[in-house]
Protein backbone atom coordinates (compact mmCIF):
# COMPACT_ATOMS: atom_id res chain seq x y z
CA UNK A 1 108.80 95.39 140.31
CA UNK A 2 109.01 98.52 142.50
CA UNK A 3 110.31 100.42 140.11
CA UNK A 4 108.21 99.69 137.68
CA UNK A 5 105.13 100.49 140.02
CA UNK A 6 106.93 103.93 140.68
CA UNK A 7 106.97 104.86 137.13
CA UNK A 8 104.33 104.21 136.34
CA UNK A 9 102.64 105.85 139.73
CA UNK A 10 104.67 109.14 138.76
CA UNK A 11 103.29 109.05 134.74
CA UNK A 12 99.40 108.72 136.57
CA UNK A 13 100.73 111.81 138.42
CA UNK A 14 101.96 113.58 135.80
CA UNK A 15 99.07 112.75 133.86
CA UNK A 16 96.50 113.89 136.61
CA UNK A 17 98.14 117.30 136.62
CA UNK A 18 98.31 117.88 133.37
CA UNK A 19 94.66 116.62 133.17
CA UNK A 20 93.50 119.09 135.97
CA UNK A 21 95.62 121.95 134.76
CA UNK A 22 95.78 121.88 131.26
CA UNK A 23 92.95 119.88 130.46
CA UNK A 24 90.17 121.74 132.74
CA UNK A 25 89.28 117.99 134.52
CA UNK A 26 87.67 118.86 137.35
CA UNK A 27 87.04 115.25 138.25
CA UNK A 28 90.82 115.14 139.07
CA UNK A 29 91.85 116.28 142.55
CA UNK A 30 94.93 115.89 144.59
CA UNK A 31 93.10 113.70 146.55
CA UNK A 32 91.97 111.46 144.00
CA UNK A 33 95.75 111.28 142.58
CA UNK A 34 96.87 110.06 146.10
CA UNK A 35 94.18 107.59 146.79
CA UNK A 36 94.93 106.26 143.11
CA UNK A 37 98.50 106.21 143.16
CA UNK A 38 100.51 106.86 146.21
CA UNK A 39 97.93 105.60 149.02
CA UNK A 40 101.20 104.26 151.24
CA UNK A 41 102.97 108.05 150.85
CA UNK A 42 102.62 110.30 153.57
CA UNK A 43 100.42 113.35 153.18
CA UNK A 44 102.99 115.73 153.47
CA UNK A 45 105.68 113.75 151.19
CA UNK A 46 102.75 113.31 148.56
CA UNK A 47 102.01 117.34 148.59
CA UNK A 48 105.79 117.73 148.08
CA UNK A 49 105.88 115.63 145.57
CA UNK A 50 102.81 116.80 143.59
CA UNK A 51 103.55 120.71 143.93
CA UNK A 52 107.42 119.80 142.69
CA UNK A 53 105.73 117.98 139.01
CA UNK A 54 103.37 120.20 138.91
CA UNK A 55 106.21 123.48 139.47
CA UNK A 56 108.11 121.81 136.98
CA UNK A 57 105.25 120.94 134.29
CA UNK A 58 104.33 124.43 134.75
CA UNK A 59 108.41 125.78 133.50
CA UNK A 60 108.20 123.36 131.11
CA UNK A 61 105.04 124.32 129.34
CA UNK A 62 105.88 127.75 129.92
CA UNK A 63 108.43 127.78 127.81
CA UNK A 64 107.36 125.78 125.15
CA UNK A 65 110.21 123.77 125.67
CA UNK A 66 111.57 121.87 123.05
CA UNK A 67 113.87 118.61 122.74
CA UNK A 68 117.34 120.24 123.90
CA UNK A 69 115.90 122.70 125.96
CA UNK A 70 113.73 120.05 128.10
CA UNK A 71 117.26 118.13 128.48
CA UNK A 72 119.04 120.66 129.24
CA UNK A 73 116.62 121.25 131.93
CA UNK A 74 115.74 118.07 132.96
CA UNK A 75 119.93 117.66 133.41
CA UNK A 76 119.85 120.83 135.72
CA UNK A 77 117.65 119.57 137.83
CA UNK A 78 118.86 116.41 138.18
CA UNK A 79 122.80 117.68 139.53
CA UNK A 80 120.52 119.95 141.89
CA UNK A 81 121.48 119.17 145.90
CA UNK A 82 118.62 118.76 148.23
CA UNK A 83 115.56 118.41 148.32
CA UNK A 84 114.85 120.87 145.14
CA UNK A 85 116.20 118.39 142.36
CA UNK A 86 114.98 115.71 140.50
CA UNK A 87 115.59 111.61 140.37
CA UNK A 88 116.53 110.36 136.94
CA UNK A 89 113.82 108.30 137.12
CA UNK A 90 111.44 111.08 137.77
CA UNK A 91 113.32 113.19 135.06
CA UNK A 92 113.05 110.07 131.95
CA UNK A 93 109.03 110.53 133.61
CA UNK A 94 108.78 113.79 132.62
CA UNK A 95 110.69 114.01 128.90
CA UNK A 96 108.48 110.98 128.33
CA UNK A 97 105.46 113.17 129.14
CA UNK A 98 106.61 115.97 127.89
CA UNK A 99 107.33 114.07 124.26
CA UNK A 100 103.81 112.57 124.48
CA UNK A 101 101.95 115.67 125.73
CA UNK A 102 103.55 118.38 124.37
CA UNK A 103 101.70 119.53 121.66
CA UNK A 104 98.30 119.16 123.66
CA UNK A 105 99.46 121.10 126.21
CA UNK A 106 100.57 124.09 123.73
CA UNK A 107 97.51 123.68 122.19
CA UNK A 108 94.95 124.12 125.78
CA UNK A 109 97.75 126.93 127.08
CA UNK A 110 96.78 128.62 123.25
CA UNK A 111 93.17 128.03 124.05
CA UNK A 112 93.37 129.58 127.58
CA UNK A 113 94.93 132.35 126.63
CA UNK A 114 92.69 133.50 123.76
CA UNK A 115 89.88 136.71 124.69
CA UNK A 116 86.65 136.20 124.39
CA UNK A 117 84.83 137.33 121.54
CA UNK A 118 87.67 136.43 119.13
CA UNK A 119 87.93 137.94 115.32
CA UNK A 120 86.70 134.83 113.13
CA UNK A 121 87.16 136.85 110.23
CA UNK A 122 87.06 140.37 108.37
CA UNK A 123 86.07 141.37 105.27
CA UNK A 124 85.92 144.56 103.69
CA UNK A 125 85.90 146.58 100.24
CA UNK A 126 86.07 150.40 99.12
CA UNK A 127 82.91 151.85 98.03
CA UNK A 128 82.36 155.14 95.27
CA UNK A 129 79.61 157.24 95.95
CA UNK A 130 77.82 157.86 92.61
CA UNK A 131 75.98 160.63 92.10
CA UNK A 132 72.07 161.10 92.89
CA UNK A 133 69.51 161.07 90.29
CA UNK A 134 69.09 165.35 90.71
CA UNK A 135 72.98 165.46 89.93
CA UNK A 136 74.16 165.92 93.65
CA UNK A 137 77.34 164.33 94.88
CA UNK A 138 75.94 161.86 98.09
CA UNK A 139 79.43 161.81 99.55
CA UNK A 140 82.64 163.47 98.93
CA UNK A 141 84.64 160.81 98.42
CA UNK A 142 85.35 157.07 98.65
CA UNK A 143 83.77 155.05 101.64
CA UNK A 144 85.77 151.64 103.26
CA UNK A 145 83.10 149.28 104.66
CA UNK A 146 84.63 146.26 106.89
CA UNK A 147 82.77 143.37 108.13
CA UNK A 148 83.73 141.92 111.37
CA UNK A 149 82.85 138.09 112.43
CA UNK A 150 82.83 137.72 116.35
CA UNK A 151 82.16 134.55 117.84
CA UNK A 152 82.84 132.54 120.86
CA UNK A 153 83.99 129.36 120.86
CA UNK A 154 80.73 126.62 120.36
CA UNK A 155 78.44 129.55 119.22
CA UNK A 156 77.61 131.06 115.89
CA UNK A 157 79.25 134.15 114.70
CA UNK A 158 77.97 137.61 115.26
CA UNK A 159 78.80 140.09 112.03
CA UNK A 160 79.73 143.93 113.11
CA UNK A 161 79.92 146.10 110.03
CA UNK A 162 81.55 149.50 109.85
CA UNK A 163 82.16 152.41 107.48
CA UNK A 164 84.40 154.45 107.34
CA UNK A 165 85.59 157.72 105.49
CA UNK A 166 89.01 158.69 104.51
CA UNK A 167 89.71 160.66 107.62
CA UNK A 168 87.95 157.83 109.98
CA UNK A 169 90.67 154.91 107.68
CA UNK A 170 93.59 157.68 108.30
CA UNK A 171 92.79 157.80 112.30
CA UNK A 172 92.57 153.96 112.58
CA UNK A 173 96.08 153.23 110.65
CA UNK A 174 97.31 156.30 113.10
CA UNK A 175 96.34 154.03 116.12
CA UNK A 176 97.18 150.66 114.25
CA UNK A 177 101.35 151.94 114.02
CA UNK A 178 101.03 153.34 117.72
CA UNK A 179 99.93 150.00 118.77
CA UNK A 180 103.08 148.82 116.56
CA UNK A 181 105.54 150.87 118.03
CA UNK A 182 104.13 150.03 121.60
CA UNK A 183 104.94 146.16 121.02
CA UNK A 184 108.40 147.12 119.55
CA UNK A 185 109.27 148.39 122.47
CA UNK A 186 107.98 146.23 124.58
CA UNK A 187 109.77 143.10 122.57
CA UNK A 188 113.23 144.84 122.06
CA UNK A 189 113.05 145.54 125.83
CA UNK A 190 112.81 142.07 127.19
């Protein structure tokens, strides 16, 4: 009966983290998870505890960890000596979490990571000048004229519209493959 009351004490934990972390509970404390689940535990054994799920939820999530990798992992830790490893109870408590939670957990990491405005949408379309009523030319060539939707998340969009003339379009696909070649770089590097 122990045992079971340990597992299922160290899912509530894993839970709570994930809740306060991942979730943005702020209803969930440490405090709250001890008084709930490990009232009997030490202080100092419970904050040990708690900062080792919540160190190893965090390399888990971090790496987007999936089936093979998480036991390949969760085996690692487990043939660790001291104090630094994990039980295999606490490591079937975590791949069953990590099964159950995983794609939540991508999902608020995705959310969190996202600026604010974000790009909803763009539109645009190529526009020819005609000529005015006296004859004149109005512009000297074509004209590019992109919509932009901006919006934060729970609010209505905001529309930015821009023109652009052939030299302005040439500029912006100038900076467009710079930022290109930056992140090649920076991706072949690592």
């Amino acid at each position: 009966m122990a045992d079971v009351d340990a597992v299922k004490s160290l899912s509530g934990l894993l839970n709570g983290i994930a809740q306060k972390v991942y979730y943005n509970n702020s209803d969930i404390t440490e405090e709250l998870l001890k008084t709930e689940l490990y009232p009997e535990l030490p202080q100092e054994e419970f904050k040990a505890l708690h900062e080792k799920m919540k160190g190893l939820l965090k390399s888990i999530a971090t790496a987007d960890m999936d089936h093979a990798q998480l036991e390949a992992f969760l085996t690692a830790q487990t043939k660790k000596q001291g104090g630094g490893g994990v039980s295999a109870e606490q490591a079937a408590a975590l791949s069953r979490f990590w099964k159950s939670q995983h794609i939540r957990v991508r999902e608020s990491l995705l959310a969190q990571s996202r600026w604010e405005p974000s790009l909803r949408g763009l539109s645009w379309r190529v526009d020819l000048q005609t000529a005015t009523s006296r004859g004149d030319a109005a512009h000297s060539g074509p004209v590019a004229l992109m919509e932009l939707e901006l919006g934060r998340v729970g609010q209505d969009s905001e529309f930015v519209c821009l023109e652009f003339d052939e030299a302005k379009i040439n500029q912006v696909l100038k900076k467009m493959t710079e930022i290109q070649e930056s992140i090649d770089r920076i991706v072949h590097r690592t």
